[in-house]
Protein backbone atom coordinates (compact mmCIF):
# COMPACT_ATOMS: atom_id res chain seq x y z
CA UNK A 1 54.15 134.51 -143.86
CA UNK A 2 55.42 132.33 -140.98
CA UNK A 3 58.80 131.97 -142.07
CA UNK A 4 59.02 135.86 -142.95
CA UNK A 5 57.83 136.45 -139.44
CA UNK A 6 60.86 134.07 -138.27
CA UNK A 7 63.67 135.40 -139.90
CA UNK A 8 62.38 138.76 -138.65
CA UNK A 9 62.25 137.43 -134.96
CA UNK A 10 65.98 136.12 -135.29
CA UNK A 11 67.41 139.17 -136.89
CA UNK A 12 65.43 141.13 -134.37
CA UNK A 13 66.48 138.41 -131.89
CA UNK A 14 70.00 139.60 -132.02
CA UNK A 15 69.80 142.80 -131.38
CA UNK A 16 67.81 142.74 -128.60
CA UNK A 17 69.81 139.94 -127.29
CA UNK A 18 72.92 143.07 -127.78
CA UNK A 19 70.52 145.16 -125.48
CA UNK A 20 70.00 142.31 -122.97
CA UNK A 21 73.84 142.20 -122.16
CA UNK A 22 73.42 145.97 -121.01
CA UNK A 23 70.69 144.92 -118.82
CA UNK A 24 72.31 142.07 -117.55
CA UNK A 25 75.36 143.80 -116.32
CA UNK A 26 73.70 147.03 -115.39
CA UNK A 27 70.40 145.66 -113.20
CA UNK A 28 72.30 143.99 -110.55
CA UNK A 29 74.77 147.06 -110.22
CA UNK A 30 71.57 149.63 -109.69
CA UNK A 31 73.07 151.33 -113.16
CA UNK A 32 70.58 153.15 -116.02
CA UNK A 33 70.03 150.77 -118.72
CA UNK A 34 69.91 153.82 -120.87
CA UNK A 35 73.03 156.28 -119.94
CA UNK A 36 75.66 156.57 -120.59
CA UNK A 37 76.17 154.50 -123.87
CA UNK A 38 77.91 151.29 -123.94
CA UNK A 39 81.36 151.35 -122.90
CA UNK A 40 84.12 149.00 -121.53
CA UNK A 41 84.04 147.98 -117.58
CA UNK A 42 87.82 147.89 -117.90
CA UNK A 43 88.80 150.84 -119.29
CA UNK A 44 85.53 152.99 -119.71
CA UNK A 45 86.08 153.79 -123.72
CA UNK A 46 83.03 154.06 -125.25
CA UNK A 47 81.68 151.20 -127.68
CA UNK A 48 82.04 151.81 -131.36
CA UNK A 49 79.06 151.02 -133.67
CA UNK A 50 81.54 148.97 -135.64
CA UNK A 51 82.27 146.93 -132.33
CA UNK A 52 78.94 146.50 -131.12
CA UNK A 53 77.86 144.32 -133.66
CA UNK A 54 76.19 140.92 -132.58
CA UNK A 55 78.38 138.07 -132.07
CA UNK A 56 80.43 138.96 -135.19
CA UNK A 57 82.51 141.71 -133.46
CA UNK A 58 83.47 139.41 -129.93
CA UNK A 59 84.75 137.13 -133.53
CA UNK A 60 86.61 139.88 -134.96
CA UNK A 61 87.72 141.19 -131.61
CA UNK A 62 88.80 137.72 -130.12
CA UNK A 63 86.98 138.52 -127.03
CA UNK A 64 88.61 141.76 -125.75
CA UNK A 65 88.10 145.29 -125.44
CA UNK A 66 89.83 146.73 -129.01
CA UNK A 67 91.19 149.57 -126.35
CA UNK A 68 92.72 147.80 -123.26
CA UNK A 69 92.46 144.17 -124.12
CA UNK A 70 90.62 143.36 -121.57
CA UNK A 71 88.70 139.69 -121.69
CA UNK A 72 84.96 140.51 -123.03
CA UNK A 73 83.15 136.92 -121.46
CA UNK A 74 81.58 134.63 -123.92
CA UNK A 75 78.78 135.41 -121.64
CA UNK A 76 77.70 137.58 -124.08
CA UNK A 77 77.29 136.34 -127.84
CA UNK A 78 76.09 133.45 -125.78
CA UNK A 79 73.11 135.76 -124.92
CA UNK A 80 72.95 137.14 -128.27
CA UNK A 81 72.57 134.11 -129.82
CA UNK A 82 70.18 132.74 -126.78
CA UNK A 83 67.58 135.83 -127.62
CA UNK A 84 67.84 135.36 -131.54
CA UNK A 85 66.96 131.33 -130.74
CA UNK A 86 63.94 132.16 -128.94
CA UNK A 87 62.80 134.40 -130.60
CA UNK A 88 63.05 132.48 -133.72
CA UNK A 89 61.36 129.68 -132.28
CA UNK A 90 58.69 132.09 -130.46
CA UNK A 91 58.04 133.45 -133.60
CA UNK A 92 57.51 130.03 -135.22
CA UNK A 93 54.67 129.44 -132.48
CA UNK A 94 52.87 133.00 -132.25
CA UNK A 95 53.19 133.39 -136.27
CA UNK A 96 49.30 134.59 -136.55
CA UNK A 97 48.59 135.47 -133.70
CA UNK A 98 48.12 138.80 -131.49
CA UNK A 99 50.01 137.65 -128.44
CA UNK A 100 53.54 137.31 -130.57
CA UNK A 101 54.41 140.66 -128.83
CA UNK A 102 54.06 139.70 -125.66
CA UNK A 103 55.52 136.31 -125.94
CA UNK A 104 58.85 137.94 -127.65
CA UNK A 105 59.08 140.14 -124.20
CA UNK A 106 58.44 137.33 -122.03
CA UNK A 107 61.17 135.14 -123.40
CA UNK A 108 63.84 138.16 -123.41
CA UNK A 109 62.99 138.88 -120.04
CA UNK A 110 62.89 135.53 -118.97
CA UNK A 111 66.84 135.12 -120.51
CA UNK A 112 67.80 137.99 -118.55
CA UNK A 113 66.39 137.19 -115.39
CA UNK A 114 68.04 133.42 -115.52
CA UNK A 115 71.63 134.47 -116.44
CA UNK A 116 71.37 137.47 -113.85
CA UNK A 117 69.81 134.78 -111.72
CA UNK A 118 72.71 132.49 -111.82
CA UNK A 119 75.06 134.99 -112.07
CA UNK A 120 73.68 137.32 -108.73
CA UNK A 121 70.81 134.86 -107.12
CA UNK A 122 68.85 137.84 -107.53
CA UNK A 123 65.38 138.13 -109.90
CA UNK A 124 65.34 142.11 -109.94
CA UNK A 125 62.14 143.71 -108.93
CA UNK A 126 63.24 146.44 -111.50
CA UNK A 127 62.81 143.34 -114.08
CA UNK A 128 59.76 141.71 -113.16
CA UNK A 129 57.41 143.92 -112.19
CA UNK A 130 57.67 145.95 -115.27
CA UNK A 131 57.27 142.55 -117.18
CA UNK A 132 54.14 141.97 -115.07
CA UNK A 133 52.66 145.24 -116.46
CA UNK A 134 53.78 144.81 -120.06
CA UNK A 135 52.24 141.44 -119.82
CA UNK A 136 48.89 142.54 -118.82
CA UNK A 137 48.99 145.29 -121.16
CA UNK A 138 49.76 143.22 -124.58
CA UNK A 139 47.87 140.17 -123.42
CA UNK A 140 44.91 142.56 -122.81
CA UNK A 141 45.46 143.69 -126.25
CA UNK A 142 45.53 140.53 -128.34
CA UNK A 143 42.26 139.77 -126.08
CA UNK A 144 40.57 142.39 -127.32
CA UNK A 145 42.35 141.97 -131.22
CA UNK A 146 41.23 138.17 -131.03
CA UNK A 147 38.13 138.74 -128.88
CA UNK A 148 39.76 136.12 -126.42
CA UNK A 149 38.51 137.66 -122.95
CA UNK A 150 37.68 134.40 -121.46
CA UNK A 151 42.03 133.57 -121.84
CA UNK A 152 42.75 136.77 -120.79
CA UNK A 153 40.83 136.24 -117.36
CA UNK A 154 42.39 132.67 -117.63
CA UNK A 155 45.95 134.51 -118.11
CA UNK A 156 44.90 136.53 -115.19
CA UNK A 157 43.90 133.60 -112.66
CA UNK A 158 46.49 131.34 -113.90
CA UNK A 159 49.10 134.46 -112.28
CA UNK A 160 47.49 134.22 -108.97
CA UNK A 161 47.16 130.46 -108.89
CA UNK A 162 51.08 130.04 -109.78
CA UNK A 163 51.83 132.93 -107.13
CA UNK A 164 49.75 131.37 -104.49
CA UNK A 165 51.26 127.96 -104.73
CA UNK A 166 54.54 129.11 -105.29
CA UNK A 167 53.98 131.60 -101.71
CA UNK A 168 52.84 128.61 -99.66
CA UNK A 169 56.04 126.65 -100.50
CA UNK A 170 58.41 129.91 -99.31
CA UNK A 171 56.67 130.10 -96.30
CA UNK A 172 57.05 126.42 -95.75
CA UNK A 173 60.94 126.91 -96.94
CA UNK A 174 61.86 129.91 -97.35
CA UNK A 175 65.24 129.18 -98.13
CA UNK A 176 64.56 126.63 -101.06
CA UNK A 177 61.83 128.76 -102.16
CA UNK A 178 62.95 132.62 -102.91
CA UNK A 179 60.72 135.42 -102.67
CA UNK A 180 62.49 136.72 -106.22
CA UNK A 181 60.55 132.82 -106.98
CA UNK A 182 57.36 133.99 -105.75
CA UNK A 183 56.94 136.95 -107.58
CA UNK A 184 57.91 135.62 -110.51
CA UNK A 185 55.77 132.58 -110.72
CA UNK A 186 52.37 135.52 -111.38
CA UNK A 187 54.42 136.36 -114.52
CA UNK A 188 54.71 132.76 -115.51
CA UNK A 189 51.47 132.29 -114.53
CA UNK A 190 49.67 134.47 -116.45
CA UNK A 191 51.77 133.64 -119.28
CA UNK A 192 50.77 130.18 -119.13
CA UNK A 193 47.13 130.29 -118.07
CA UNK A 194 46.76 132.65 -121.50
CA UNK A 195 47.70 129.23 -122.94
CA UNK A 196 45.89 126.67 -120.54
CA UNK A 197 45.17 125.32 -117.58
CA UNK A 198 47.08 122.50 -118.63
CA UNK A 199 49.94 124.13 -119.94
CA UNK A 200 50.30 126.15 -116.21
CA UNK A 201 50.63 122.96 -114.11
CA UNK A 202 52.88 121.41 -116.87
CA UNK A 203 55.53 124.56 -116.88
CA UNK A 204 55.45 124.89 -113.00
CA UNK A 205 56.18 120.75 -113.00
CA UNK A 206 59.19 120.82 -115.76
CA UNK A 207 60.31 124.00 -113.10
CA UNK A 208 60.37 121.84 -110.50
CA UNK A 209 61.39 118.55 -112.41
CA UNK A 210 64.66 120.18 -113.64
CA UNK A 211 65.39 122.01 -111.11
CA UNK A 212 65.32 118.81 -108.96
CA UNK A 213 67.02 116.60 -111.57
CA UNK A 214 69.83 119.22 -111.63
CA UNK A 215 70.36 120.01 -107.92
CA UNK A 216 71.03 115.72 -108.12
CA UNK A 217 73.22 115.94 -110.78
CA UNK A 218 75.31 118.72 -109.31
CA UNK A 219 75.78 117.06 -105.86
CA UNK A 220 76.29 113.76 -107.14
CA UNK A 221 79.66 115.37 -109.07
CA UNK A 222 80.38 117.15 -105.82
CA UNK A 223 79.71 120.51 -107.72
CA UNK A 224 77.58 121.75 -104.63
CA UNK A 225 76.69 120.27 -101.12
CA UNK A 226 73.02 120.18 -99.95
CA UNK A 227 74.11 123.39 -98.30
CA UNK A 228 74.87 125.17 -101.32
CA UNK A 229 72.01 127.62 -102.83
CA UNK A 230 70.98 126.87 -106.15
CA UNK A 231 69.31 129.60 -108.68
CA UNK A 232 65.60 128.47 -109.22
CA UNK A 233 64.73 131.09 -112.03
CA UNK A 234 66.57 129.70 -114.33
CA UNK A 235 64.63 126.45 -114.17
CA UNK A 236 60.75 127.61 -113.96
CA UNK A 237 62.00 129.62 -116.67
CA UNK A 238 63.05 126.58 -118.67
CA UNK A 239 60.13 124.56 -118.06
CA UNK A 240 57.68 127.99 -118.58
CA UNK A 241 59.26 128.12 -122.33
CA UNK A 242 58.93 124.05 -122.79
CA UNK A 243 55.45 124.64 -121.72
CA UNK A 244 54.63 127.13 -123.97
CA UNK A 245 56.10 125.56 -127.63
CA UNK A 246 55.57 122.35 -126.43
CA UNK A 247 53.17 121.65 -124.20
CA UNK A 248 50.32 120.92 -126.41
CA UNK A 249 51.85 118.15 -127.75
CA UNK A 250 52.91 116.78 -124.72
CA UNK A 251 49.61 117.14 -122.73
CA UNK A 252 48.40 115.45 -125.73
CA UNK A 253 50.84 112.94 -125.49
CA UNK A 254 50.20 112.25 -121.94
CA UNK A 255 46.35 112.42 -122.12
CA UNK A 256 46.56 109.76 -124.70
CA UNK A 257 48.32 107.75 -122.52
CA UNK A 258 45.75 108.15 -119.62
């Protein structure tokens, strides 16, 4: 049953990962995610079905538009491939259990968010608050499917804890704290507390532990000055998804090392 459910995720995986290019391009640019249909920036042709396969069409195209040739980035089987990944791997870890649906969201949204994120420094309100809701609505339902209402009010207080902490430190700085940040962090939150108390703390410190041991790595090769703005997102997002597949095992680890 498990490995059924993960070659469903990664097949499924790549599709929406297709979908998540649209949003990607579109959110920033205050476009419909939904009209018109897919079609070059270049040249405006429409997509083909036959060239809007996942990852094996930017193969069979090279990378360009069949129509004008123009360059189609490797931004975007990257993404396709990214979302059939996680997914996989989410669907490894939520197998048999209710909260699978909301988990496969989450980790789309959360892909979106960090390439738009690095690519705009922007976390679209037209992203995460809708994420917010759908989180709260299938969270709420695999409480009541699993009769889990104690880690649904968990889920719940673990969002305002993560926004709360994450609030004080942009008021502190708001410049190495984003408000985008702030609002995010309830998502990851409640993610997280539906998990543990444990596993919250632990995804908010990998955030902040990448995110710090990057922003080193990037000045010490001159790649930015301590001016330079870096995207956060993309690294509470990274240490949210550690948390999540692997954080039991490493708060084990750690508490046996206590």
């Amino acid at each position: 049953m498990t490995a059924f459910v993960v070659v469903a995720c990664v097949i499924l995986g790549f599709a929406v990962g297709s979908f998540l290019n649209v949003v990607i391009w579109r959110v920033p640019r205050h476009e419909s995610i939904v009209a018109p249909p897919s079609h070059c920036p270049g040249c405006d042709t429409p997509i083909s079905p036959r060239d809007n396969i996942p990852v094996v069409s930017w193969l069979v195209l090279r990378g360009k538009c069949r129509n004008c040739g123009q360059p189609i980035p490797v931004r975007y089987p990257m993404v396709e491939v990214g979302c059939a990944v996680l997914w996989g791997v989410i669907g490894y870890t939520f197998a048999d259990s209710w909260a699978l649906p909301a988990y496969l969201v989450f980790a789309a949204a959360l892909l979106a968010l960090s390439v738009i994120d690095l690519e705009h420094y922007l976390l679209p309100n037209r992203i995460v608050f809708p994420l917010a809701g759908a989180g709260l609505v299938l969270l709420g339902i695999a409480a009541f499917a699993e009769g889990a209402g104690d880690d649904f009010v968990r889920a719940v207080l673990g969002g305002v804890v993560a926004f709360v902490a994450l609030g004080v430190l942009h008021l502190i700085s708001p410049r190495g704290m984003g408000l985008g940040d702030v609002k995010l962090a309830f998502v990851l939150g409640l993610y997280l507390g539906w998990l543990g108390w444990g596993e919250v703390f632990l995804g908010l410190f990998l955030g902040f532990l990448l995110g710090a041991l990057i922003g080193v790595l990037l000045i010490a090769t001159r790649l930015r000055s301590r001016k330079d703005h870096v995207p956060f997102g993309p690294f509470l997002a990274a240490g949210t998804l550690i948390a999540i597949v692997w954080g039991p095992a490493l708060l084990g680890w750690y508490s046996q090392r206590q």
